[in-house]
C-alpha atoms as a PDB file:
ATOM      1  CA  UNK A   1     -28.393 -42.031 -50.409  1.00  0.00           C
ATOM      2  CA  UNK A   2     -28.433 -45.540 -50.431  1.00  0.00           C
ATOM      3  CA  UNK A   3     -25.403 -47.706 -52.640  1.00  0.00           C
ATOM      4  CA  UNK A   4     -22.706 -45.266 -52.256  1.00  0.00           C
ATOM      5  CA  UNK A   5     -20.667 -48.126 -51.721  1.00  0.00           C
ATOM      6  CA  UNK A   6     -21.856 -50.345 -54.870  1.00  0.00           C
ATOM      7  CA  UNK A   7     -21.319 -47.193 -57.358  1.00  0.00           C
ATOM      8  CA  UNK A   8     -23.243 -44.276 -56.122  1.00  0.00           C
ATOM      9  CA  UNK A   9     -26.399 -46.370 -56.905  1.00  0.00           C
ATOM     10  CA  UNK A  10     -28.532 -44.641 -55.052  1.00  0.00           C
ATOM     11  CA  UNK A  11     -28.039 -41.282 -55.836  1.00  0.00           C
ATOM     12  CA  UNK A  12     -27.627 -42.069 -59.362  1.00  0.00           C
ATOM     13  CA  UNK A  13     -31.465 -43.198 -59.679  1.00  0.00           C
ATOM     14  CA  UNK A  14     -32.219 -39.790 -57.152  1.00  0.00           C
ATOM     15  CA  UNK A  15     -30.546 -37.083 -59.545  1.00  0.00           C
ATOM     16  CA  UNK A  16     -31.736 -38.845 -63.018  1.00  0.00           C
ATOM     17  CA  UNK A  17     -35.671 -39.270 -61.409  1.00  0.00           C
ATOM     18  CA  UNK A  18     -35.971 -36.493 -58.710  1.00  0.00           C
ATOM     19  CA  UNK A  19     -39.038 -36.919 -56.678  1.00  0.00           C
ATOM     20  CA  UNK A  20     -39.149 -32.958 -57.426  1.00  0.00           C
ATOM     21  CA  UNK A  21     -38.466 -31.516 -60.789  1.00  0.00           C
ATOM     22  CA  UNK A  22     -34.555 -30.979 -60.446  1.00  0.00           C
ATOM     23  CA  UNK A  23     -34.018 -27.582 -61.177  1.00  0.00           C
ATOM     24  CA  UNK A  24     -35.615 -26.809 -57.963  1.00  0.00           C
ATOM     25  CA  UNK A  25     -32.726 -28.545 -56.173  1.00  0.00           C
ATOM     26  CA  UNK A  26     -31.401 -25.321 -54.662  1.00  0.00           C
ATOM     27  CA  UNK A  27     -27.955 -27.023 -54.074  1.00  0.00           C
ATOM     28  CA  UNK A  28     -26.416 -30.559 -52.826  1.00  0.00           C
ATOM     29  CA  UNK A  29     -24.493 -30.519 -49.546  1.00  0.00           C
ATOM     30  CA  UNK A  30     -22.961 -33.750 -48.582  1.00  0.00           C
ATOM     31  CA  UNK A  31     -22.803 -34.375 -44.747  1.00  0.00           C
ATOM     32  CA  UNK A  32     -21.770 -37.996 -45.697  1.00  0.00           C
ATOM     33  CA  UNK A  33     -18.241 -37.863 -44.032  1.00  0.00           C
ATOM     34  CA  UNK A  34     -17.714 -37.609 -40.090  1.00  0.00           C
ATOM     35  CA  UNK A  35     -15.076 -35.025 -39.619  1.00  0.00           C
ATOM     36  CA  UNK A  36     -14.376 -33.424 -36.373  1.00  0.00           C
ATOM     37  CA  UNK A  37     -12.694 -36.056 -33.865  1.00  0.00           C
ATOM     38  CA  UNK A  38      -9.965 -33.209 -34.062  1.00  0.00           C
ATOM     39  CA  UNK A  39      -9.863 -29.220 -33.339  1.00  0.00           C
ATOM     40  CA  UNK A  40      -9.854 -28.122 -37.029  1.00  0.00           C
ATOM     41  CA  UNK A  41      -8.246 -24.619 -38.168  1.00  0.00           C
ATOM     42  CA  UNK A  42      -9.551 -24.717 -41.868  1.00  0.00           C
ATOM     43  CA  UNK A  43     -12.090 -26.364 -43.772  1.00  0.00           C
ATOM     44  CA  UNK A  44     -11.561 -28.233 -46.992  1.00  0.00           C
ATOM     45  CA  UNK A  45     -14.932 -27.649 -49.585  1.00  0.00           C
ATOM     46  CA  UNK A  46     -14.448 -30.117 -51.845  1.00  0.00           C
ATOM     47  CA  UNK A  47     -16.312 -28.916 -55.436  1.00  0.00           C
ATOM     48  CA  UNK A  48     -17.054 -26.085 -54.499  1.00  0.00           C
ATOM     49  CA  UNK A  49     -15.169 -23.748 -56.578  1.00  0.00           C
ATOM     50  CA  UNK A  50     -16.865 -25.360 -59.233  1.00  0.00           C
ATOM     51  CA  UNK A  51     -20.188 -23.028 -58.467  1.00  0.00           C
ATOM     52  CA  UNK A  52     -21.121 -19.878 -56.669  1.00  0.00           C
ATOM     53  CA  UNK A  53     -21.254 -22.074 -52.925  1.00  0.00           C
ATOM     54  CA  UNK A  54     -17.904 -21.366 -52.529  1.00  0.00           C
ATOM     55  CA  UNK A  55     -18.895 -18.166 -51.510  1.00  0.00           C
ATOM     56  CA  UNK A  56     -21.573 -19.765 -48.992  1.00  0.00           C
ATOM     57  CA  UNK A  57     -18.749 -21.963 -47.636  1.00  0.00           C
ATOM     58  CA  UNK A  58     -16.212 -18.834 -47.095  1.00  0.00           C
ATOM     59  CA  UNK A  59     -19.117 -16.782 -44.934  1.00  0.00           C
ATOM     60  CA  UNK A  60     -19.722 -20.417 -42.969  1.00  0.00           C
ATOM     61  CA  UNK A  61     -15.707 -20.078 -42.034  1.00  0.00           C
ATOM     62  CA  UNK A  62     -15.324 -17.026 -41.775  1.00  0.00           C
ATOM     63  CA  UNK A  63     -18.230 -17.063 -39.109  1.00  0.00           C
ATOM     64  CA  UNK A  64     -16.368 -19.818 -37.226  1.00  0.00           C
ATOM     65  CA  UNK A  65     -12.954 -18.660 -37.211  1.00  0.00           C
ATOM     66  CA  UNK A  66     -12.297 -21.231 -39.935  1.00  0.00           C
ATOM     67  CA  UNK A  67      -9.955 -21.050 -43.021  1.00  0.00           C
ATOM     68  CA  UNK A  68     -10.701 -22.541 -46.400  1.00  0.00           C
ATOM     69  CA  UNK A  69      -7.963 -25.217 -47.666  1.00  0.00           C
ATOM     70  CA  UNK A  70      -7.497 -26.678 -51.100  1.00  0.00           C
ATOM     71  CA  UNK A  71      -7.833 -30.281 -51.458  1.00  0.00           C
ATOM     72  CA  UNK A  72      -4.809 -31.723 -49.838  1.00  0.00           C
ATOM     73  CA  UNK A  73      -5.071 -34.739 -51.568  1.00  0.00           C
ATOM     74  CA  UNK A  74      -6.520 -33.904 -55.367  1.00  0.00           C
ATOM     75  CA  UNK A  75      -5.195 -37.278 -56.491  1.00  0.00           C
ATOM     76  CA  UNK A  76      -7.565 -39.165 -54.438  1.00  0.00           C
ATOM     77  CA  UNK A  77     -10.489 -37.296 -56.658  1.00  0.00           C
ATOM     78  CA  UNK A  78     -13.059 -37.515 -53.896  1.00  0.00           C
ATOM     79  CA  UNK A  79     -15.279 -35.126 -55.317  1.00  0.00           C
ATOM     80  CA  UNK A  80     -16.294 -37.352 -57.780  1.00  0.00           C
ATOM     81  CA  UNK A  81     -16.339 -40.398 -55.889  1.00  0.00           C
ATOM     82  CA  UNK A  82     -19.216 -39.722 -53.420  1.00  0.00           C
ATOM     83  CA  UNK A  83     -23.168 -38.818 -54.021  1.00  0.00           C
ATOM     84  CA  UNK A  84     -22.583 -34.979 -54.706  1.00  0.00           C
ATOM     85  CA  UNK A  85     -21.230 -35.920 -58.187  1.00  0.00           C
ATOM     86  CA  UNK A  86     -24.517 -37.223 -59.806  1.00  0.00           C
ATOM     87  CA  UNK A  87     -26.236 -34.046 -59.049  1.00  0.00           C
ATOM     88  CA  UNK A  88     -23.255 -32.133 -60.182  1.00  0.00           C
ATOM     89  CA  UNK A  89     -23.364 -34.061 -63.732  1.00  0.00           C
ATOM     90  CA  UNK A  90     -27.592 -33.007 -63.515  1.00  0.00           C
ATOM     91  CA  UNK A  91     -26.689 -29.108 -63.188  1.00  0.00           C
ATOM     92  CA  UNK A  92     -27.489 -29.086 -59.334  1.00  0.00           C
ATOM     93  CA  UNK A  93     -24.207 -27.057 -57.741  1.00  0.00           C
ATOM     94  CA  UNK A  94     -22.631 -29.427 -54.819  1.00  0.00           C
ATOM     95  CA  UNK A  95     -20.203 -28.948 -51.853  1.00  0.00           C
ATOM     96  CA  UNK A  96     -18.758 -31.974 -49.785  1.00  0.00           C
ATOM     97  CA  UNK A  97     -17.236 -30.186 -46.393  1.00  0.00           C
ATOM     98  CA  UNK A  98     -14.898 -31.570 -44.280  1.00  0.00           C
ATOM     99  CA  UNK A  99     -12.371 -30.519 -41.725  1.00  0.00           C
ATOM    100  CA  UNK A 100      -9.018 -29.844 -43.079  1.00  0.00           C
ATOM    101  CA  UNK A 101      -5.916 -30.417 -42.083  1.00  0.00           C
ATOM    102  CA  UNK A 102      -4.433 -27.075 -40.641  1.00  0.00           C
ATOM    103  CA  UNK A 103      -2.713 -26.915 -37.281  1.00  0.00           C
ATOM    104  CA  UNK A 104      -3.017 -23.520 -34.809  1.00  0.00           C
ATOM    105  CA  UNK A 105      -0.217 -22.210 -36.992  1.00  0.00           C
ATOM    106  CA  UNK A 106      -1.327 -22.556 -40.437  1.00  0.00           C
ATOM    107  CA  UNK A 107       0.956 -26.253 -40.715  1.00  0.00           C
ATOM    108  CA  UNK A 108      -0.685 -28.994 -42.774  1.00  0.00           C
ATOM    109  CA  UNK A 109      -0.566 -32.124 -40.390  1.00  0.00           C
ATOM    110  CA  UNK A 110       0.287 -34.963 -42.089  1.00  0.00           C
ATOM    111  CA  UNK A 111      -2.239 -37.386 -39.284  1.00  0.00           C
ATOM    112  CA  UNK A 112      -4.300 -34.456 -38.460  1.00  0.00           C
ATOM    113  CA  UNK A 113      -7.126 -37.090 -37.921  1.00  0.00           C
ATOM    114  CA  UNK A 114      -4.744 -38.362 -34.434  1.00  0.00           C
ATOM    115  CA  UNK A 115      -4.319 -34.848 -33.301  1.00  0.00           C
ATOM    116  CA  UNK A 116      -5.264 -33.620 -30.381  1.00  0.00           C
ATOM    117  CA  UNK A 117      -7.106 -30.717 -28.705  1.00  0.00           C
ATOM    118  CA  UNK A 118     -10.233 -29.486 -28.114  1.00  0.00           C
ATOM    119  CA  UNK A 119     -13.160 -31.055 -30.084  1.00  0.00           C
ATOM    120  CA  UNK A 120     -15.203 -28.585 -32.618  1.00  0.00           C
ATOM    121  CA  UNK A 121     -17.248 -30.766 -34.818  1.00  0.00           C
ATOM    122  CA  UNK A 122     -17.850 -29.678 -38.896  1.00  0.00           C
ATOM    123  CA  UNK A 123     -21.543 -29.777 -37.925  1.00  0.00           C
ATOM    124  CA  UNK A 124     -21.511 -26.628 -37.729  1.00  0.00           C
ATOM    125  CA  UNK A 125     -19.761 -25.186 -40.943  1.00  0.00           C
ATOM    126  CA  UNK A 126     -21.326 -27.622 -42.997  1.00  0.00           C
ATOM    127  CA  UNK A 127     -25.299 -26.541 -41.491  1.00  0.00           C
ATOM    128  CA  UNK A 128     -24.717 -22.995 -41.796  1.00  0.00           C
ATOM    129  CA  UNK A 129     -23.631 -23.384 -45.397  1.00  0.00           C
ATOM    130  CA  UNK A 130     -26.749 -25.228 -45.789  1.00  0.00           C
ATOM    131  CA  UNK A 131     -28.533 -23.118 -44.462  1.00  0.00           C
ATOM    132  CA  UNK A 132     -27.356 -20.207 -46.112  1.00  0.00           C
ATOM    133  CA  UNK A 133     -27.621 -21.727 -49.290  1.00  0.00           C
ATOM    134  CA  UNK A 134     -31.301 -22.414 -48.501  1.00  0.00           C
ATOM    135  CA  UNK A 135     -32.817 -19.664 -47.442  1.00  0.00           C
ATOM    136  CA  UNK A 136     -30.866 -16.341 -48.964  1.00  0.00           C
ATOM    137  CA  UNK A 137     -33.181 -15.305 -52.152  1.00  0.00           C
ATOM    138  CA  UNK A 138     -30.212 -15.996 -54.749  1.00  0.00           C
ATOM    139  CA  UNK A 139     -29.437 -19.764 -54.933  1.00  0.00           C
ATOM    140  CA  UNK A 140     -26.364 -20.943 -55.978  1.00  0.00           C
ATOM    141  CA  UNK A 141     -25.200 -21.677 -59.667  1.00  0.00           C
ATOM    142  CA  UNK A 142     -22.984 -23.625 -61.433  1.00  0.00           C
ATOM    143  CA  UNK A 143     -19.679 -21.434 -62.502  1.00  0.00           C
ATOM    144  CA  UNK A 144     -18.345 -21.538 -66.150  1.00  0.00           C
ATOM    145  CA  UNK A 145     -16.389 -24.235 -67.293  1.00  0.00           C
ATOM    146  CA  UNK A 146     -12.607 -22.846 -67.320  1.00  0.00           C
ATOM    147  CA  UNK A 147     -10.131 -24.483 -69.570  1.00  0.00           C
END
């Protein structure tokens, strides 16, 4: 999407006048972040436990050798600060991967973005939950809201 930068612009106009009707929109899976300049050990799925992807995103992991992190920075409330969130607020379930944070022994590294070790890029996670997503005869849905 285009004006990310200038308030999610772009994606605004997408998600309020689809070029398809929207509730074919099987799911939204933002590749807009460029993770993987370090080994990861987990994944982070940010808004994903919001829907039924979450389950799409624990396979992807799982098939990689990956664990699933929370958000280690919830403050920062960067699920709702990047394109994902204006199909979220149209009823299209969303997912923004990125690599976490983990070290080989489970550790939350504080500069994990400096670390160093081999290089495994989030390409892959983030395409097979994709792909899951887009070809497995039950798409995903938005979960209840919890209060």
């Amino acid at each position: 999407m285009t004006g990310e930068e200038k308030g999610l612009q772009g994606s605004e106009y997408f998600a309020r006048h689809p070029t398809v009707p929207i509730r074919s929109i099987v799911a939204d899976v933002n590749l807009d972040f460029p993770t993987g300049w370090w080994e990861p050990h987990d994944m982070v799925a940010l808004g994903a436990e919001h829907s039924t992807l979450m389950n799409d995103v624990r396979a992807a992991a799982q098939a990689l050798g990956l664990g699933v992190s929370p958000d280690p920075e919830p403050e920062q409330v960067f699920f709702i600060r990047s394109d994902q969130y204006n199909f979220v607020k149209q009823g299209v379930p969303a997912v923004f991967p990125v690599a976490g944070r983990q070290d080989a022994e489970g550790k939350v590294e504080k500069n994990a973005r400096t670390a160093t070790g081999g290089r495994r890029t989030g390409t892959t996670s983030r395409a097979t939950s994709g792909t899951r997503s887009s070809t497995t005869r039950t798409w995903p849905r938005k979960c209840a809201p919890t209060s």
